[in-house]
Protein backbone atom coordinates (compact mmCIF):
# COMPACT_ATOMS: atom_id res chain seq x y z
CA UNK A 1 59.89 182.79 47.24
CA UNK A 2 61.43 180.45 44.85
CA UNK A 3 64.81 179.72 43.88
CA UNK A 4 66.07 179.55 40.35
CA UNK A 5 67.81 175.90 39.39
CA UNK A 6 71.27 178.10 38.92
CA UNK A 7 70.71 179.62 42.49
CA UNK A 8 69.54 176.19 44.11
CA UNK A 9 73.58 175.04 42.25
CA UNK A 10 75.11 177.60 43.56
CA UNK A 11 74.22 176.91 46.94
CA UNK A 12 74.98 173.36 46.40
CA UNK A 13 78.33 174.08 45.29
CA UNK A 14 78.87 175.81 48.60
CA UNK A 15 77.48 173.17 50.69
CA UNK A 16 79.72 170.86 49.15
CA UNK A 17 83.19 173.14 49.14
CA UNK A 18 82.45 173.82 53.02
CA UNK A 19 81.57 169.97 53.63
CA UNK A 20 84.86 168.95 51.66
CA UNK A 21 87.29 171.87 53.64
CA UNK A 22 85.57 169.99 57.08
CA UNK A 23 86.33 166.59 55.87
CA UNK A 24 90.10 167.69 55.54
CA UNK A 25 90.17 168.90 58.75
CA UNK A 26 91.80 166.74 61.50
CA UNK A 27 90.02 166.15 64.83
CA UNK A 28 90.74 167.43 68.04
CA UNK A 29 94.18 166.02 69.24
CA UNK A 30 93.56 162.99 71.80
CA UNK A 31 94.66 163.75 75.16
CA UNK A 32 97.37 161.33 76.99
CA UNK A 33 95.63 159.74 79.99
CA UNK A 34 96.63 157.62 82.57
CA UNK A 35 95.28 153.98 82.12
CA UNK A 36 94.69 153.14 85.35
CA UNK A 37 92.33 156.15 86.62
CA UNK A 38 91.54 157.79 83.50
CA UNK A 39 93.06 160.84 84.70
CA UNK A 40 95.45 163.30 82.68
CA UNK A 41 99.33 163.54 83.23
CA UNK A 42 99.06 167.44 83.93
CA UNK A 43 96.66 168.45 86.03
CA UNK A 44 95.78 165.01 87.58
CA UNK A 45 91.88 166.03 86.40
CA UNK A 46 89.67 163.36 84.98
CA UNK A 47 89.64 164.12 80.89
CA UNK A 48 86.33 164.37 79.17
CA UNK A 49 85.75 161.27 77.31
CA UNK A 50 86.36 161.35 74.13
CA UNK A 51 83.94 161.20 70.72
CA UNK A 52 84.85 160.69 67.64
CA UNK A 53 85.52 163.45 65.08
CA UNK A 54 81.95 164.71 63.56
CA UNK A 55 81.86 164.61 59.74
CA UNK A 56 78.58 165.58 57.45
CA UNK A 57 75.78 167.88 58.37
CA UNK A 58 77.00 166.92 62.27
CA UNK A 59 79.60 168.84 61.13
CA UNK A 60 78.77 171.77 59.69
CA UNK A 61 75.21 171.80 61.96
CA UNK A 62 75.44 174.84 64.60
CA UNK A 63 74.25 173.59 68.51
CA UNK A 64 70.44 174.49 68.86
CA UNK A 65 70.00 174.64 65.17
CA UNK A 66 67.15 172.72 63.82
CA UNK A 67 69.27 170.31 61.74
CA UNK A 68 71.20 169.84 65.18
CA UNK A 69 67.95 168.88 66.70
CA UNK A 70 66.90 166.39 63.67
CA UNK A 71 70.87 164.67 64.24
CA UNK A 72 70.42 164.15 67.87
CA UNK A 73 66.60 162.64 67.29
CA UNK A 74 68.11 160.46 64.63
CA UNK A 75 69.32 157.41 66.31
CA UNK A 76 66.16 157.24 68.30
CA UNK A 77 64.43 157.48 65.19
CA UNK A 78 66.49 154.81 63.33
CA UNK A 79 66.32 152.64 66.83
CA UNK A 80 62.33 152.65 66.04
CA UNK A 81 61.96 152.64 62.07
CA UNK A 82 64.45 149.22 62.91
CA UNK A 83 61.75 148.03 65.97
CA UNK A 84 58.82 148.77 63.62
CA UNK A 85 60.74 147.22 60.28
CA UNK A 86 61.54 144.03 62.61
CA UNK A 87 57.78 143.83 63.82
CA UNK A 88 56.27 144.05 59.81
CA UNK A 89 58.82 141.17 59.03
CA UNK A 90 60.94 143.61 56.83
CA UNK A 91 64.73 142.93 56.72
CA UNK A 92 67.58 143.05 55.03
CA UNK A 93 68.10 145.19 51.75
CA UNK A 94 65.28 146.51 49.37
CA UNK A 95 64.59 143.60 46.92
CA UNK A 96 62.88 145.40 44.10
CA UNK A 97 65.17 147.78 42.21
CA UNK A 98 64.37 151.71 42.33
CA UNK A 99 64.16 151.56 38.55
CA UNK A 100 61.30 149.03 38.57
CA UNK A 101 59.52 150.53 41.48
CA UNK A 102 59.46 153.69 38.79
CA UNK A 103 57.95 151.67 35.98
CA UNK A 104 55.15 150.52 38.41
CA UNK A 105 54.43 153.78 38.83
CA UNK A 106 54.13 154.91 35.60
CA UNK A 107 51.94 152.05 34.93
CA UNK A 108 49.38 153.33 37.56
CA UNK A 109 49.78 157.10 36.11
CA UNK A 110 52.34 158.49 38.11
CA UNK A 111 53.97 160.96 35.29
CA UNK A 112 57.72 161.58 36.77
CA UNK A 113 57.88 164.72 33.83
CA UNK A 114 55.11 166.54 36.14
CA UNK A 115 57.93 167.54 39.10
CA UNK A 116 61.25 169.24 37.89
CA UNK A 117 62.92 167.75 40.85
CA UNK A 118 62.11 164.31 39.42
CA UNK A 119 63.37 165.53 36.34
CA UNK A 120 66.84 166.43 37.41
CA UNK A 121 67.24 163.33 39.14
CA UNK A 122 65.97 161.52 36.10
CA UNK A 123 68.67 163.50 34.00
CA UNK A 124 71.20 163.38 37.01
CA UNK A 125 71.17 159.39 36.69
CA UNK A 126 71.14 158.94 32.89
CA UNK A 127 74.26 161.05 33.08
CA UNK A 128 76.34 158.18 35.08
């Protein structure tokens, strides 16, 4: 089944309006505690520690979901693509500009016209 480039838009849109309505949103209001044994002023119970407000896809992901699963592997995954960058000698920021990387690839054949998602992002770029 494919999707239609007006479809794939529309969906977009949505993704966006929902991610932009849970940006807005405040977090969940801190709870007083007592410095000295972490406890709170009502019930004298220990309060769950507290994490900061999720924002992006962590947002909008629902718990067991597969993008759930692919948030909680990422700092692992970031932890080793940082162990393995380290080990090659690679750090810092990319020194070769996207746009030349492209023009080495045409020069070895690569034709960017022969995906349409190339395509839009080709178009999507020379519109800014």
């Amino acid at each position: 089944m494919s999707a239609t480039l007006k479809q794939l838009e529309r969906r977009v849109g949505a993704v966006e309006k929902k991610l932009a309505k849970l940006m807005k949103e405040p977090g969940p209001a801190p709870i007083a505690l007592d410095k000295k044994n972490n406890t709170s002023p009502r019930n004298g119970k220990t309060a769950p520690q507290q994490t900061a407000p999720k924002v992006g896809w962590a947002a909008i992901a629902k718990p067991g979901s597969w993008i759930a699963k692919q948030l909680a592997m990422q700092p692992e995954i970031s932890r080793l693509a940082d162990e393995v960058f380290a080990q090659m000698g690679i750090t810092g920021e990319p020194t070769v500009h996207p746009r030349v990387i492209q023009e080495r690839m045409i020069a070895r054949g690569v034709n960017p016209e022969d995906n349409e998602f190339t395509r839009e992002l080709i178009k999507m770029r020379e519109e800014t």
